[in-house]
Protein backbone atom coordinates (compact mmCIF):
# COMPACT_ATOMS: atom_id res chain seq x y z
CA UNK A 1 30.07 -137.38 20.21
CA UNK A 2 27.34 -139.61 19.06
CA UNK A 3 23.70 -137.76 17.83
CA UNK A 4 20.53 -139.71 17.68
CA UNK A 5 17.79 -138.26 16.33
CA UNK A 6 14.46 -139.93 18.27
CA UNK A 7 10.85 -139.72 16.62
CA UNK A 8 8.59 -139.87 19.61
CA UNK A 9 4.88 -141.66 18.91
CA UNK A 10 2.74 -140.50 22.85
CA UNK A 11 -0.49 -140.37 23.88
CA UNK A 12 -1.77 -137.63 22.33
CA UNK A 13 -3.36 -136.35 25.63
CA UNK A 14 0.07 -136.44 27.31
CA UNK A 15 2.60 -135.10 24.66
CA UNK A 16 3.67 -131.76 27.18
CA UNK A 17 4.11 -134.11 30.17
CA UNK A 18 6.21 -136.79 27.60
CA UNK A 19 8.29 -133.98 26.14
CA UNK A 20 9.16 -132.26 29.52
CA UNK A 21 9.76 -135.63 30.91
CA UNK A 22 12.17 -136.70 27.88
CA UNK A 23 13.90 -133.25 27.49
CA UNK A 24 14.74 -133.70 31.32
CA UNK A 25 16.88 -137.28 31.05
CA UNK A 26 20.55 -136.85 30.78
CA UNK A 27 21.74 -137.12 27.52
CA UNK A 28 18.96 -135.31 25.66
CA UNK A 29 20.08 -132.01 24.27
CA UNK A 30 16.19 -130.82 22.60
CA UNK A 31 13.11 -132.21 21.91
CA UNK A 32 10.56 -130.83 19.72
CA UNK A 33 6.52 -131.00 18.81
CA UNK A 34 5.99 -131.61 15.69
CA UNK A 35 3.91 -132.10 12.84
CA UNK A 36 3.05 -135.36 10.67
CA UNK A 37 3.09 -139.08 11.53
CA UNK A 38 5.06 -138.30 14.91
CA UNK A 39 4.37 -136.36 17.71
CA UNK A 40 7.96 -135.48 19.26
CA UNK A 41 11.58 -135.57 17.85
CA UNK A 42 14.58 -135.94 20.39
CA UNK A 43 18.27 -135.39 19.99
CA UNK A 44 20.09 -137.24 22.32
CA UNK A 45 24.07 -136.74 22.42
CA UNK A 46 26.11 -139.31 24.49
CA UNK A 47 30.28 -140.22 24.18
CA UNK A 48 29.35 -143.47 22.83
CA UNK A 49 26.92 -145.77 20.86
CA UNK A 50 25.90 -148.28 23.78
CA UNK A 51 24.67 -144.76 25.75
CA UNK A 52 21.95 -144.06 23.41
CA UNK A 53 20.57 -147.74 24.40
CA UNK A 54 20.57 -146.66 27.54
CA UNK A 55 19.15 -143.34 26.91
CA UNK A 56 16.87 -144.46 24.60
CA UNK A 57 15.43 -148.61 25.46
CA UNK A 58 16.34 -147.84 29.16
CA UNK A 59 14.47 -144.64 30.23
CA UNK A 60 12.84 -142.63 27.08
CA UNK A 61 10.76 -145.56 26.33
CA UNK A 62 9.41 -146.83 29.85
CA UNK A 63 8.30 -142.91 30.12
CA UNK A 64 4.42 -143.10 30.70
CA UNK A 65 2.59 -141.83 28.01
CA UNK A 66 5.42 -143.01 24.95
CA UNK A 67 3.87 -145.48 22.44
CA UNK A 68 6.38 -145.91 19.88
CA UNK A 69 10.22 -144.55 19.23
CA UNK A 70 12.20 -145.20 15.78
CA UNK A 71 15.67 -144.05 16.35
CA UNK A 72 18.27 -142.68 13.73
CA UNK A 73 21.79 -142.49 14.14
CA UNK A 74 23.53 -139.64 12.56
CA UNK A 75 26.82 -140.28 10.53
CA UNK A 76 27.83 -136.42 9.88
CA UNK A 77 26.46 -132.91 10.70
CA UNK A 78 26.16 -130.39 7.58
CA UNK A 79 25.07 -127.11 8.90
CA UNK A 80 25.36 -124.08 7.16
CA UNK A 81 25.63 -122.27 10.58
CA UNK A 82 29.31 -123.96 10.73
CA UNK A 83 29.87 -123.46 7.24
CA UNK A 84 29.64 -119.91 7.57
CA UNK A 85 31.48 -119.60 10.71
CA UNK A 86 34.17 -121.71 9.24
CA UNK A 87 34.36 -119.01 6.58
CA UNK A 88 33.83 -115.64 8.36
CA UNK A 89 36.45 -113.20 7.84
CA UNK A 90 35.26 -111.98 11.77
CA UNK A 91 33.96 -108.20 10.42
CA UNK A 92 30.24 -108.55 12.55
């Protein structure tokens, strides 16, 4: 599974209709409003690399309203959800 994390610039009087538009294309697991220099951060998971193009140059960015997108590919997940999970002795 491949995990790109999005940053979303919109039109500032559209960012609802952008992020209900961009949570609703297949291969996008969240999106979130945020705060700072970007308005919206995306997650998109896909099976392979060449999906997020298409996820990402061929539908997230011809969405009316998106200015800019800088996209980050993740290399590994560290959560400290799964950490503890992997390390529950399974007493809750």
């Amino acid at each position: 599974m491949i995990t790109a994390i999005v940053f979303v610039n919109a039109d500032v009087h559209k960012i609802p209709e952008v992020a209900e538009q961009i949570a609703a294309l297949e291969g996008v697991s969240e999106v979130y409003s945020v705060t700072g220099q970007i308005d919206l951060i995306a997650l998109v998971r896909v099976s392979q690399v060449d999906d997020v193009a298409a996820v990402v140059a061929d539908k997230l960015n011809k969405i009316d309203g998106v200015t800019s997108t800088e996209t980050h590919i993740a290399f590994r997940a560290y959560s400290r959800h799964d950490l503890e999970a992997a390390f529950s002795l399974g007493l809750d």
